[in-house]
N, C-alpha and C. Protein backbone atom coordinates (compact mmCIF):
# COMPACT_ATOMS: atom_id res chain seq x y z
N UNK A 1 -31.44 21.44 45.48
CA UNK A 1 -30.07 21.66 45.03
C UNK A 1 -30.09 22.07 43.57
N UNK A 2 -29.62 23.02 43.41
CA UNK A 2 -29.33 23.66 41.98
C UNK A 2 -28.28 22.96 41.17
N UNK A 3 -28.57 22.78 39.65
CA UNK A 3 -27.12 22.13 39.02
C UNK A 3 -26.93 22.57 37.62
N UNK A 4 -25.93 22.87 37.37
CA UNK A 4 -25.74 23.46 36.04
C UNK A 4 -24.89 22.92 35.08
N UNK A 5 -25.32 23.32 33.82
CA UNK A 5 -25.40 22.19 32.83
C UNK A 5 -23.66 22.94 31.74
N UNK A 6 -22.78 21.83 31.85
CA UNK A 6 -21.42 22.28 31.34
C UNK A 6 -21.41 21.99 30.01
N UNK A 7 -20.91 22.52 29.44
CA UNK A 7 -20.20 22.01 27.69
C UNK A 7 -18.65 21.71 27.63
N UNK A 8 -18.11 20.28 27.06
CA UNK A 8 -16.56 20.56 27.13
C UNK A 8 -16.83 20.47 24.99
N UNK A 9 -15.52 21.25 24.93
CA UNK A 9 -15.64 21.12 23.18
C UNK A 9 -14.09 20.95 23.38
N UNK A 10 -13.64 19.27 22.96
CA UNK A 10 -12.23 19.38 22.92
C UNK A 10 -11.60 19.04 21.29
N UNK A 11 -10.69 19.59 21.55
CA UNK A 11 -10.18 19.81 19.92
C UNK A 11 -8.99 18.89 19.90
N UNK A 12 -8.23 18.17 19.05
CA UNK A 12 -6.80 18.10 18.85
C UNK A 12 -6.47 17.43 17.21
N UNK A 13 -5.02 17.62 17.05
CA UNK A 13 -5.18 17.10 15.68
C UNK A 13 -4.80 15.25 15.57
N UNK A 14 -4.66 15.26 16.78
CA UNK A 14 -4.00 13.93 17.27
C UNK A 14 -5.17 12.44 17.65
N UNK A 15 -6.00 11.89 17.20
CA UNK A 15 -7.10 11.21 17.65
C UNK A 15 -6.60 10.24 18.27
N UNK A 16 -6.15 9.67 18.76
CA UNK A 16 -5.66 8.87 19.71
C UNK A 16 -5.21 9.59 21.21
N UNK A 17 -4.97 10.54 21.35
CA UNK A 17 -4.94 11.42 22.59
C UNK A 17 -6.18 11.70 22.86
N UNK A 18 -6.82 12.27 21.51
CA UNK A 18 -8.62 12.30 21.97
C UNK A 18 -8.93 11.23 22.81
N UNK A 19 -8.93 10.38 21.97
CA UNK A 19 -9.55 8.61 22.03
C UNK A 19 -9.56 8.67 23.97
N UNK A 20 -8.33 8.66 24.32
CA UNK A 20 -7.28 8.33 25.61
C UNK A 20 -8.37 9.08 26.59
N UNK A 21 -8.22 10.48 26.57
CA UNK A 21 -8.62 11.60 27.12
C UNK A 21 -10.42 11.48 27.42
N UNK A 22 -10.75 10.79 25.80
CA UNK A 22 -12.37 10.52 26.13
C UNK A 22 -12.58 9.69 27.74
N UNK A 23 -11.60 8.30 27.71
CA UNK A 23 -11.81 7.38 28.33
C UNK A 23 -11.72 7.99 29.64
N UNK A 24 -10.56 9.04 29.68
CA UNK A 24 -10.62 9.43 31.64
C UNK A 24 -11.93 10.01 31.68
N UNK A 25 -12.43 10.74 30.95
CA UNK A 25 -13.18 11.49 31.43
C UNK A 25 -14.61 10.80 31.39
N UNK A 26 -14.81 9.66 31.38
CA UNK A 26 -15.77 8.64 30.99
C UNK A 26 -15.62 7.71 32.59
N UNK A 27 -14.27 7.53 32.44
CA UNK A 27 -14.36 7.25 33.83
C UNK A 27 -14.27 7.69 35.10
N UNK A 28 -14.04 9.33 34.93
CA UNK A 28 -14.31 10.09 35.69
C UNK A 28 -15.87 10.62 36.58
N UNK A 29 -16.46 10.22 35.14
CA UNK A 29 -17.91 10.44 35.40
C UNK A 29 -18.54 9.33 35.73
N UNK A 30 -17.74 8.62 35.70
CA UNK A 30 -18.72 6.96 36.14
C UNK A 30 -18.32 6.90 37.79
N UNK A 31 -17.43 8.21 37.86
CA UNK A 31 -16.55 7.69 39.40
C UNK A 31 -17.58 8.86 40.39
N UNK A 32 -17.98 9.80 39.63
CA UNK A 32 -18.56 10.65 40.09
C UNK A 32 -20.19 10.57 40.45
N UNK A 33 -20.58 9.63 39.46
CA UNK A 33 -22.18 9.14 39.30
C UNK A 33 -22.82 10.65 38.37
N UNK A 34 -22.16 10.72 37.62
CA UNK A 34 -22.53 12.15 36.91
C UNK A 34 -23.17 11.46 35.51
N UNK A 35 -24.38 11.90 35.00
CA UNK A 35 -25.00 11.45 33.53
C UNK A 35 -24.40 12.44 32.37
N UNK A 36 -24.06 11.88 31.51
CA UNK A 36 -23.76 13.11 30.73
C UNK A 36 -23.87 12.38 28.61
N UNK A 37 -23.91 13.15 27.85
CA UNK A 37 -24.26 13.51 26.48
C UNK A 37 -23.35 13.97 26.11
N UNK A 38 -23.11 12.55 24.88
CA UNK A 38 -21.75 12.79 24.06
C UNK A 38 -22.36 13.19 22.58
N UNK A 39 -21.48 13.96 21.69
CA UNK A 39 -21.65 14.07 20.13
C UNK A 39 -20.26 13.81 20.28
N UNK A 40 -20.17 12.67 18.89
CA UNK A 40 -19.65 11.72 18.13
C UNK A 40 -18.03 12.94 17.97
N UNK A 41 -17.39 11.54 17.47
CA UNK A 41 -15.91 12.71 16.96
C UNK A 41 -16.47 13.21 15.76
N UNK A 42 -15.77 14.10 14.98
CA UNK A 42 -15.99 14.75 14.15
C UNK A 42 -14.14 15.08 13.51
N UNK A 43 -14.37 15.20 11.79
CA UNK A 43 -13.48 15.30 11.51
C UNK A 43 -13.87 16.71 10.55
N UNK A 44 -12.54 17.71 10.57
CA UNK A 44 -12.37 18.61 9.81
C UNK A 44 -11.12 18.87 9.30
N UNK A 45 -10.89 18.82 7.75
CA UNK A 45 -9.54 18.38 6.97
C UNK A 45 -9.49 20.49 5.98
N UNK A 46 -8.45 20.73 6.49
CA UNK A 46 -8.14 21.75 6.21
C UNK A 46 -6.73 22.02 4.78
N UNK A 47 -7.12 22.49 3.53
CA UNK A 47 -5.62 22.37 2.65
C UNK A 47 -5.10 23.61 2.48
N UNK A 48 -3.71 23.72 2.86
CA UNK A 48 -2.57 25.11 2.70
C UNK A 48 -2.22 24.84 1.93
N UNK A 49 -1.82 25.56 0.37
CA UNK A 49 -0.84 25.54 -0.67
C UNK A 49 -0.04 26.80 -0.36
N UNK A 50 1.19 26.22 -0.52
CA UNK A 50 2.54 27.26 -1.06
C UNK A 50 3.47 27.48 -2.32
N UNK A 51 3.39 28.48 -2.79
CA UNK A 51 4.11 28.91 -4.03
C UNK A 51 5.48 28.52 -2.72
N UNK A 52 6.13 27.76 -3.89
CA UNK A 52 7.83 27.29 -3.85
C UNK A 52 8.70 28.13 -4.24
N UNK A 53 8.33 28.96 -5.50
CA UNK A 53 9.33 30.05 -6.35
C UNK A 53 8.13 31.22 -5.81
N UNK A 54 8.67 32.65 -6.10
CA UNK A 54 7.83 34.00 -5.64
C UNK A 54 7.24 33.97 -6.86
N UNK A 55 7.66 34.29 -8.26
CA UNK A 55 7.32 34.91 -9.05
C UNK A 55 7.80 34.05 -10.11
N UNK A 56 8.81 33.66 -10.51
CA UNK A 56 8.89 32.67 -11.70
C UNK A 56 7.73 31.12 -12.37
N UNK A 57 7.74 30.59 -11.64
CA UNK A 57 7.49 29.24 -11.64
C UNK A 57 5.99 29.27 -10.96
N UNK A 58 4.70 29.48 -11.20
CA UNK A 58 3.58 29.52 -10.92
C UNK A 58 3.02 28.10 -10.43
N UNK A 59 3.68 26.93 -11.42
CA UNK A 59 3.00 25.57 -11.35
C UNK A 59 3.65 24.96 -10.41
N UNK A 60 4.82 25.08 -9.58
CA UNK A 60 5.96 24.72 -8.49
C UNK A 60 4.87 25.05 -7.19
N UNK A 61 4.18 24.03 -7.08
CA UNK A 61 3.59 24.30 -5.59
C UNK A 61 3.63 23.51 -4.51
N UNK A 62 3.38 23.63 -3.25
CA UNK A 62 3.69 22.61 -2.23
C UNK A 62 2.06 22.78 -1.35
N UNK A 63 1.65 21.60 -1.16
CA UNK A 63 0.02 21.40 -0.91
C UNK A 63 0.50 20.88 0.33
N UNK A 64 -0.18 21.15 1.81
CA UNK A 64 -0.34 20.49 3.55
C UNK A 64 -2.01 20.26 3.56
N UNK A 65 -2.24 19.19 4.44
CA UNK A 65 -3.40 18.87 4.78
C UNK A 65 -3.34 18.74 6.31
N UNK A 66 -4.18 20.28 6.98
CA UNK A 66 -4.37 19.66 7.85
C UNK A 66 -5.83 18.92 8.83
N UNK A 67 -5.89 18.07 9.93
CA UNK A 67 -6.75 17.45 9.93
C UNK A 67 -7.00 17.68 11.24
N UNK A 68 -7.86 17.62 11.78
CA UNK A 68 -8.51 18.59 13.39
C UNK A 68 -9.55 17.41 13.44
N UNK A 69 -9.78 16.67 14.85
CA UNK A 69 -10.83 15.78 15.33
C UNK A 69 -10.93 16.94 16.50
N UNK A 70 -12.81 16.36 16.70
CA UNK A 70 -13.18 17.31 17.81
C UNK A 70 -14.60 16.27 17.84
N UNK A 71 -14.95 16.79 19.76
CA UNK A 71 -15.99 16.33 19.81
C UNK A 71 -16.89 17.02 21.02
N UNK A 72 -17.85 16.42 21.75
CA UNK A 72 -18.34 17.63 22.54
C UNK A 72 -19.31 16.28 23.42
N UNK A 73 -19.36 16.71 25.05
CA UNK A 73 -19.70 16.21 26.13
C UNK A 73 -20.45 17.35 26.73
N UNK A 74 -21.85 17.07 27.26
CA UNK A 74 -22.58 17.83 27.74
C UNK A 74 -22.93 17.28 29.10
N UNK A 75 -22.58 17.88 30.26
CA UNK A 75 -23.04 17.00 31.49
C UNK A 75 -23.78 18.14 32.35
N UNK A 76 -24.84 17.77 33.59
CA UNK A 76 -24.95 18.27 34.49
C UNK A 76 -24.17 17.91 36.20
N UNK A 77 -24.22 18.98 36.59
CA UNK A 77 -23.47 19.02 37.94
C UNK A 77 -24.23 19.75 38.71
N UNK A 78 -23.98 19.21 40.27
CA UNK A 78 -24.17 20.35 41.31
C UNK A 78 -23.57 21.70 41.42
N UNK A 79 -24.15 22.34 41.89
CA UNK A 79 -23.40 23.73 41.94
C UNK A 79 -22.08 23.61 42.65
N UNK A 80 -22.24 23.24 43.70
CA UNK A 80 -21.14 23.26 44.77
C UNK A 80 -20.05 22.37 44.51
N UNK A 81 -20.43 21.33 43.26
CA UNK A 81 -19.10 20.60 42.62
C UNK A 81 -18.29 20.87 41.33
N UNK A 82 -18.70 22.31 40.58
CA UNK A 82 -18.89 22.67 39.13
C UNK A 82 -17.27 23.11 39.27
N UNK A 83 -16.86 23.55 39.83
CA UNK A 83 -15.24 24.22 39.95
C UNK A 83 -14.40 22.68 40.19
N UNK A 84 -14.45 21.69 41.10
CA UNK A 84 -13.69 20.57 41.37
C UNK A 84 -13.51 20.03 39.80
N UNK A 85 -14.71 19.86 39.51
CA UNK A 85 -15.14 18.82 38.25
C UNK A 85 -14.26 19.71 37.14
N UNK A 86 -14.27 20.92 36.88
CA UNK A 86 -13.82 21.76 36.22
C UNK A 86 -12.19 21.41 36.15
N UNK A 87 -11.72 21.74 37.16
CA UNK A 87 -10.27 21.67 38.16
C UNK A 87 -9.41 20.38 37.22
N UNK A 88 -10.49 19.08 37.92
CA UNK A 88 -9.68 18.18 37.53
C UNK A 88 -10.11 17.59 36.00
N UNK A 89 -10.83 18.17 34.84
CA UNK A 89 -10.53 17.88 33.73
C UNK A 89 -9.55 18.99 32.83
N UNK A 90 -9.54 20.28 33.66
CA UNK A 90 -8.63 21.04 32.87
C UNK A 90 -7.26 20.22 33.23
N UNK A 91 -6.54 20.04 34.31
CA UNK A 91 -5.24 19.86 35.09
C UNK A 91 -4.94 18.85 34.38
N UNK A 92 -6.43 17.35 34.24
CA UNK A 92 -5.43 16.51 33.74
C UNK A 92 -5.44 16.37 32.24
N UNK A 93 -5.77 17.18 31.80
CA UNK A 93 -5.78 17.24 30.41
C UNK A 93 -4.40 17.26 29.59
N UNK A 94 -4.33 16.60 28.45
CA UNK A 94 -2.92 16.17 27.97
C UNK A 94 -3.03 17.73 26.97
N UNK A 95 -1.45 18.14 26.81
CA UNK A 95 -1.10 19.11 26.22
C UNK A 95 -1.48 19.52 24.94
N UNK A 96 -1.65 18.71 24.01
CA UNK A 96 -2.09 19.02 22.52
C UNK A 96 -3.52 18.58 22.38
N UNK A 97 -4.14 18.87 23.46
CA UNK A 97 -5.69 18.79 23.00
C UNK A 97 -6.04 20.36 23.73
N UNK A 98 -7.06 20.95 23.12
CA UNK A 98 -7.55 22.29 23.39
C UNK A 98 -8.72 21.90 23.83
N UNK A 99 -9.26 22.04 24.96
CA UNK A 99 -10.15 22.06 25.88
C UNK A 99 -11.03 23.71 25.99
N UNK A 100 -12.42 23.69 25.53
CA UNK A 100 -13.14 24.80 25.86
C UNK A 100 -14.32 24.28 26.65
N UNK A 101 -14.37 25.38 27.96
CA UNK A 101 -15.58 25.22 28.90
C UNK A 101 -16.45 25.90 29.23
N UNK A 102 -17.57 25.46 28.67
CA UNK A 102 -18.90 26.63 28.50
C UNK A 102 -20.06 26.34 29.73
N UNK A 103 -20.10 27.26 30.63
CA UNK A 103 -21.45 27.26 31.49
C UNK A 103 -22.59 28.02 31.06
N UNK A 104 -23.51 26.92 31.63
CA UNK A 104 -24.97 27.58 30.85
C UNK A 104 -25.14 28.44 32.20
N UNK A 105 -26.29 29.28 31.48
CA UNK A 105 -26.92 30.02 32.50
C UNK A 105 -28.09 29.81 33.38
N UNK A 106 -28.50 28.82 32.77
CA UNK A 106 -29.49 27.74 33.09
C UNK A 106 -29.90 27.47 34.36
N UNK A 107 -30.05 27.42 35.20
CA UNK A 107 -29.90 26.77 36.65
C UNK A 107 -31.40 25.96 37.02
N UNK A 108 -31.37 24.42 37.32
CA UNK A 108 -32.54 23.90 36.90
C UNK A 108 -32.63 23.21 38.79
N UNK A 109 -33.52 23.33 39.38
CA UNK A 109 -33.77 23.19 40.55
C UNK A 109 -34.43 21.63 40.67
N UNK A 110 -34.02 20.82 41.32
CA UNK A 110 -34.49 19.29 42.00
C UNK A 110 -34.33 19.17 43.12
């Protein structure tokens, strides 16, 4: 049986939806008997400044911080289960997290 090896890279700015979202999919895979490889959350803090006045007032500024958690799950699957498994972490995925799904090309025979 052939099985190929997935990447999820989920993004949100919200870590507690992460947090949530980790857990289904933790127990998804415990429901499935699937092994899989986590990297840690990760934080990336982003700063926007805005001029307040156009042209008068140079020192009048307004500073945003924004802040993006992300993390990344590496699992293998059977071939013939790679679309289900797919299916049901896109569907139940909560709205303000960005979900990317990378298949290797890999195909490793047991």
């Amino acid at each position: 049986m052939q099985k190929k090896i997935i990447l999820i890279k989920a993004l949100s700015s919200n870590i507690n939806t992460l947090i949530l979202y980790h857990l289904f999919v933790k127990n998804l895979f415990v429901k499935f008997n699937i092994q899989s490889n986590l990297t840690f959350f990760k934080k990336k803090k982003k700063k926007i400044t805005f001029f307040t006045f156009a042209h008068v007032h140079k020192k009048a500024k307004e500073q945003f911080q924004l802040i993006n958690f992300s993390y990344q799950i590496s699992f293998s699957v059977p071939e013939i289960k790679t679309t289900e498994i797919i299916c049901l972490l896109k569907l139940n995925g909560p709205k303000n997290i960005n979900l990317n799904f990378t298949l290797s090309s890999k195909k490793y025979a047991t």
